[in-house]
N, C-alpha and C. Protein backbone atom coordinates (compact mmCIF):
# COMPACT_ATOMS: atom_id res chain seq x y z
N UNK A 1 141.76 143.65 213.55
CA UNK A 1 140.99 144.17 212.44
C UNK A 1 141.74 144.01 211.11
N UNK A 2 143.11 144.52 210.90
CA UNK A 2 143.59 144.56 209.67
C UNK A 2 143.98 142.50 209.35
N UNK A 3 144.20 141.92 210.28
CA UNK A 3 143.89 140.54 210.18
C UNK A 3 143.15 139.70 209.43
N UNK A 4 142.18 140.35 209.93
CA UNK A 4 140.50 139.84 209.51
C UNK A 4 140.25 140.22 208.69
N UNK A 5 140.59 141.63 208.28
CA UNK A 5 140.72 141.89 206.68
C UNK A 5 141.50 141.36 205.33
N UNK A 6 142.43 140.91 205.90
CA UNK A 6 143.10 139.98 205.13
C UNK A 6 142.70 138.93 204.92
N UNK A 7 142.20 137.81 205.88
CA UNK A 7 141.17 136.84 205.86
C UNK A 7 140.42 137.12 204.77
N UNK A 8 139.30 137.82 204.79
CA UNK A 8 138.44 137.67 204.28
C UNK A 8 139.07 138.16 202.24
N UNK A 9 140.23 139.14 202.46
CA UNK A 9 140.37 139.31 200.76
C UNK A 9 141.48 138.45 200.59
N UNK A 10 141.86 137.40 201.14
CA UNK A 10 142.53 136.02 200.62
C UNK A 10 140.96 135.16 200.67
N UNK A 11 140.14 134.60 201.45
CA UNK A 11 139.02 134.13 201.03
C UNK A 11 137.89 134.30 199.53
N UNK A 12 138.11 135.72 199.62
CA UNK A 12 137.20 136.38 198.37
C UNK A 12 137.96 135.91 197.09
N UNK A 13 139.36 135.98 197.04
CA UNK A 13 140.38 135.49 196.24
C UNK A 13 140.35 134.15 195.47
N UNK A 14 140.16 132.98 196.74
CA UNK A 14 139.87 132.10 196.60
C UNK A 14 138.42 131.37 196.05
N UNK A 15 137.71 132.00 196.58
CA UNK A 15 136.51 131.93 195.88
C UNK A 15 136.13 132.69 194.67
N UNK A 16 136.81 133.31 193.70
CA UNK A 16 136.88 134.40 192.54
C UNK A 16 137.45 133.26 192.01
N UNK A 17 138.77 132.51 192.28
CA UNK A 17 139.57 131.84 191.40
C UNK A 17 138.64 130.49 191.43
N UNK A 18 138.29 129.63 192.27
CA UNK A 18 137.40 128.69 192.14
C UNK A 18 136.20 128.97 190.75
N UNK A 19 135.34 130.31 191.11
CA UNK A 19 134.48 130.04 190.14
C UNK A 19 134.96 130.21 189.23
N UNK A 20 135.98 130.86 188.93
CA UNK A 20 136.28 130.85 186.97
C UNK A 20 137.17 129.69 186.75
N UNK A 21 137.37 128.76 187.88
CA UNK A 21 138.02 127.64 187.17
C UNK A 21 136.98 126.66 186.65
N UNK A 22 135.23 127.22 187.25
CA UNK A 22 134.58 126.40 187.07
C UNK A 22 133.85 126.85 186.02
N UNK A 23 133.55 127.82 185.76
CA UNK A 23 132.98 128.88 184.29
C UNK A 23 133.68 128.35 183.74
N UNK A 24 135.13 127.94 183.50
CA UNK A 24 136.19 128.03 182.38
C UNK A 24 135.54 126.46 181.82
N UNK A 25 135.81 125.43 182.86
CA UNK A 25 135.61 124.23 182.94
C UNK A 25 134.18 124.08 182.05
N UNK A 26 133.56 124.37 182.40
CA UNK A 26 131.72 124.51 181.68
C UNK A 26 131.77 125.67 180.35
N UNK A 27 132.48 126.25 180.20
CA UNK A 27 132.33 126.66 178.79
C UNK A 27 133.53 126.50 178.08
N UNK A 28 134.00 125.33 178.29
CA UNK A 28 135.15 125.37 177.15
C UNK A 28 134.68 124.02 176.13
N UNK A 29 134.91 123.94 175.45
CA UNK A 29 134.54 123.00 174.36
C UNK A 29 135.21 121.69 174.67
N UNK A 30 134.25 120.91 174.98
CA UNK A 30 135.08 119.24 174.81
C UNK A 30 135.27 118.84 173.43
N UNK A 31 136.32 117.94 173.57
CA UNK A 31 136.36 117.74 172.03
C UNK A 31 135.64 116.33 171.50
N UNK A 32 135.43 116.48 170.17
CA UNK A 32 134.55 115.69 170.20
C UNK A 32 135.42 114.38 169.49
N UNK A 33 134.41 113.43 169.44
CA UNK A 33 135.17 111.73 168.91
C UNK A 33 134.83 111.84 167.13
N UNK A 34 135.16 111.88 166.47
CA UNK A 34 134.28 111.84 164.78
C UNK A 34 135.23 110.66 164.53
N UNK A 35 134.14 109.96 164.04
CA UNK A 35 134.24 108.96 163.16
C UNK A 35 134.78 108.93 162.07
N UNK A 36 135.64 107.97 161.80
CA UNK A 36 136.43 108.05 160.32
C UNK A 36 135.42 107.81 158.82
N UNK A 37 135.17 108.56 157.79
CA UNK A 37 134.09 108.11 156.46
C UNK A 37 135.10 106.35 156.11
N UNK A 38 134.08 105.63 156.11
CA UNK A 38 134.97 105.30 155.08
C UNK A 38 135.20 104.93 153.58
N UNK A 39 136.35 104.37 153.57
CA UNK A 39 137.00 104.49 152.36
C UNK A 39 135.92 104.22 151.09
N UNK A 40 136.12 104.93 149.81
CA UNK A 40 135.23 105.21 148.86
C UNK A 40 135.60 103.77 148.12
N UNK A 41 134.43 102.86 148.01
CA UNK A 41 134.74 101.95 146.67
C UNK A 41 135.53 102.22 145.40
N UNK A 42 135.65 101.68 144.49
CA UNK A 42 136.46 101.61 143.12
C UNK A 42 135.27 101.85 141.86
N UNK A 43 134.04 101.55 142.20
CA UNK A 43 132.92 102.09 141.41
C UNK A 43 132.26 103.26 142.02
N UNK A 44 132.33 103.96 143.46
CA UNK A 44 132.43 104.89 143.61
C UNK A 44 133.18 106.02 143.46
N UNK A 45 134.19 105.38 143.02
CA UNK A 45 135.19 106.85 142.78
C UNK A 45 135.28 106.82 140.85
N UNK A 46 135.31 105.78 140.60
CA UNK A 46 135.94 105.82 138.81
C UNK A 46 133.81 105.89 138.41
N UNK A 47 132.87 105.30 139.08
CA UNK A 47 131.99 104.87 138.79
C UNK A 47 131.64 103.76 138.52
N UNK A 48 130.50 102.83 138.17
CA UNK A 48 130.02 101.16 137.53
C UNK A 48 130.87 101.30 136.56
N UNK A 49 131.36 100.07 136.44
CA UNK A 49 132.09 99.38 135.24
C UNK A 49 130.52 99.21 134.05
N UNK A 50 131.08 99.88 132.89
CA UNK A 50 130.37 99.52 132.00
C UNK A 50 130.36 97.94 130.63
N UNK A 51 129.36 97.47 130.58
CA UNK A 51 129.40 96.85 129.85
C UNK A 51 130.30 97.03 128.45
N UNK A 52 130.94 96.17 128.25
CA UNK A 52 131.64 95.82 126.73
C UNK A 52 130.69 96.27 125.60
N UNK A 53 130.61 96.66 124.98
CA UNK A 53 129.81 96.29 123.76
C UNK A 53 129.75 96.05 122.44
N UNK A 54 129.09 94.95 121.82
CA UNK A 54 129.56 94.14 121.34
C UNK A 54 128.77 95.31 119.67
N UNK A 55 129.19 94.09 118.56
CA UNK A 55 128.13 94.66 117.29
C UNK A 55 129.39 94.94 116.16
N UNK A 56 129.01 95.39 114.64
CA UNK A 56 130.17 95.89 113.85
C UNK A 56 130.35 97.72 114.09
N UNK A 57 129.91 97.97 114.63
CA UNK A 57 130.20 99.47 114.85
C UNK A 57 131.25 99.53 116.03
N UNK A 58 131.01 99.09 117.00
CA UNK A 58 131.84 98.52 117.79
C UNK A 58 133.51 97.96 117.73
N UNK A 59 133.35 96.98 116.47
CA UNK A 59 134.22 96.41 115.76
C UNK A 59 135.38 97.41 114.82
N UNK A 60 134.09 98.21 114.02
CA UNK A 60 134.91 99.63 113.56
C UNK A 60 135.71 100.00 114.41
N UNK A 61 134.83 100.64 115.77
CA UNK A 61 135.93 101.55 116.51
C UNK A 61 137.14 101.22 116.94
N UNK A 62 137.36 99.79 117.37
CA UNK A 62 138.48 98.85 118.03
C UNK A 62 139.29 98.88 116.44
N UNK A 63 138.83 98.84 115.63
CA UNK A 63 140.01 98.52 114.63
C UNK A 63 140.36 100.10 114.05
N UNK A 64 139.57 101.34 114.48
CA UNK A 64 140.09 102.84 114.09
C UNK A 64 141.30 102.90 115.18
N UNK A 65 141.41 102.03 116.38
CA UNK A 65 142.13 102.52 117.88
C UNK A 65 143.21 101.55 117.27
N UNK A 66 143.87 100.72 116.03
CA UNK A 66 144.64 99.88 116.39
C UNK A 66 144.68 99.01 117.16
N UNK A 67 143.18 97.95 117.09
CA UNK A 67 142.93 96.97 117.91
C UNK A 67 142.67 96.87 119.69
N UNK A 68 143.35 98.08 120.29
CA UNK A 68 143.10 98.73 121.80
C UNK A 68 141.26 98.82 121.93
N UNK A 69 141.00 97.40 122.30
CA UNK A 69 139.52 97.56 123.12
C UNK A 69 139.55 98.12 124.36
N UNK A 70 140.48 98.03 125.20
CA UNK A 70 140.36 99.20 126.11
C UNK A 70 140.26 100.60 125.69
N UNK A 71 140.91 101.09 125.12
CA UNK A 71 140.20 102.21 124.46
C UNK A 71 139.57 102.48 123.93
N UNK A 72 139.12 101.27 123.29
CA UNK A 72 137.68 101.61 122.63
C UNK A 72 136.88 102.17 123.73
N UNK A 73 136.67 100.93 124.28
CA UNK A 73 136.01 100.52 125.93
C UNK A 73 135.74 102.20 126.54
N UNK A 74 137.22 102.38 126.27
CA UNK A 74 137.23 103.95 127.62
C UNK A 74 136.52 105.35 126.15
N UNK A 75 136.48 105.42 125.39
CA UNK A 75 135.97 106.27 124.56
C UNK A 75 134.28 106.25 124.47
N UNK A 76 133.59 105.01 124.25
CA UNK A 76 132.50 104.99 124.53
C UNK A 76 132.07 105.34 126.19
N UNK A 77 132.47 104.87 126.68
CA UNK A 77 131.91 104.98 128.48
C UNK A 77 132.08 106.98 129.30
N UNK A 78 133.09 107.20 127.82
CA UNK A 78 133.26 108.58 128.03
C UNK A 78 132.21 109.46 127.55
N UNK A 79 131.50 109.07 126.36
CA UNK A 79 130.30 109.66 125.56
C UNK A 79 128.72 109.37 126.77
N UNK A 80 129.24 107.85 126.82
CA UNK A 80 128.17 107.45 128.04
C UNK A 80 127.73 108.31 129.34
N UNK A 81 129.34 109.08 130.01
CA UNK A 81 128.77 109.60 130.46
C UNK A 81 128.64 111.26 130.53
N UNK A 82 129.05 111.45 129.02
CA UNK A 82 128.33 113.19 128.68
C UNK A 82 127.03 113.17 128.21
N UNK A 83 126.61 111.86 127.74
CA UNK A 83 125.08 111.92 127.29
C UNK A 83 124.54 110.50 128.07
N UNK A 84 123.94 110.84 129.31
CA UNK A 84 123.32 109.44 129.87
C UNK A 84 122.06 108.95 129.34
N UNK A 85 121.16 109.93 128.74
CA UNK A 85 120.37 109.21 128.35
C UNK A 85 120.35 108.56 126.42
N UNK A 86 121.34 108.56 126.21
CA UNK A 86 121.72 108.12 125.02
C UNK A 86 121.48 106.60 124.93
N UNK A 87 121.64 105.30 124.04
CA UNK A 87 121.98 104.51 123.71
C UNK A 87 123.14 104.07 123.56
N UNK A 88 123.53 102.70 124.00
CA UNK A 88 125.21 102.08 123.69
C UNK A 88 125.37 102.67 122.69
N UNK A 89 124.51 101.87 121.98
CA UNK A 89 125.00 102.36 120.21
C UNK A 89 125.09 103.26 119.69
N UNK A 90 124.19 104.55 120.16
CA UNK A 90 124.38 105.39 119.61
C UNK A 90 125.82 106.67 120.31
N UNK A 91 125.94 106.02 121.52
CA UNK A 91 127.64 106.37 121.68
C UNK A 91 128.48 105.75 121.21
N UNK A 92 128.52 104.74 120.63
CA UNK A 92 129.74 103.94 120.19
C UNK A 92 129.78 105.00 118.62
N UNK A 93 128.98 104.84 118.43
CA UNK A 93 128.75 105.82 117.12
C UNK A 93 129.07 107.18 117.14
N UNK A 94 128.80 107.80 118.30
CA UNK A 94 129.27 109.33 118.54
C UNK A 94 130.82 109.31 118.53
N UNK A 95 131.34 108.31 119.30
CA UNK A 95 133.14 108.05 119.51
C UNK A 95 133.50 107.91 118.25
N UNK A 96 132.99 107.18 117.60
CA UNK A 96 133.83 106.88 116.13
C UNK A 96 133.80 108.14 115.53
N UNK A 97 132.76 109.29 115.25
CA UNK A 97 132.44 110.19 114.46
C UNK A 97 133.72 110.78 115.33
N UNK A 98 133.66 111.33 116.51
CA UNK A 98 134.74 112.07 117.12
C UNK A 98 136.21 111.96 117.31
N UNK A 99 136.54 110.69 116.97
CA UNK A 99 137.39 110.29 116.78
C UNK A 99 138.10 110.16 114.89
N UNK A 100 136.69 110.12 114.42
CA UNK A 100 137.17 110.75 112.90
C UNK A 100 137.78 112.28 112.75
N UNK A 101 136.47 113.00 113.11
CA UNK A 101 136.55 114.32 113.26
C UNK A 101 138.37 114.69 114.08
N UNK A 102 138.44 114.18 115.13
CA UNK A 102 140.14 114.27 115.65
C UNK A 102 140.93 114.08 115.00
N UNK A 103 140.94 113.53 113.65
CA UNK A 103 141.85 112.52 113.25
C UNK A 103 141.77 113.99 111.11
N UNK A 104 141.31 114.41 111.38
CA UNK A 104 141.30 115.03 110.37
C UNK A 104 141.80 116.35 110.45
């Protein structure tokens, strides 16, 4: 009798530890595969390269910058994009005024 009792609560044992290895197994989180984004373009991150633009207002501003058309360049494209629905021209024109206004 006390035999058979042992039997059976080493059996019960065994079968207690089985199912929670199998509960454990079924609710634990697999991990998952994620895909890498990838890498952001050079007009996605700075934005489209904007057009040059040409004209004597234009001309003004490059010669207020000490001849630096890149800065011209980067002063307009900066107005461009605080006012998008503006005109070239009429940002090239806002930069110069603001760049007066700085300069005083």
């Amino acid at each position: 009798m006390p035999f058979t009792f042992v039997l059976i609560a080493i059996a019960a044992l065994v079968l207690l530890a089985v199912g929670l290895s199998i509960w454990a197994i079924r609710t634990s989180k697999k991990p998952r595969i994620v895909q890498p984004k990838p890498m952001p373009t050079a007009d996605e991150i700075w934005g489209a390269p904007t057009p040059v633009p040409t004209g004597n207002r234009f001309g003004e501003l490059v010669r207020q910058v000490s001849g630096d058309r890149a800065l011209a360049q980067q002063l307009v494209s900066q107005q461009q994009k605080r006012h998008p629905n503006q005109t070239q021209a009429w940002c090239v024109d806002k930069a110069l005024m603001e760049l007066e206004q700085d300069r005083r």
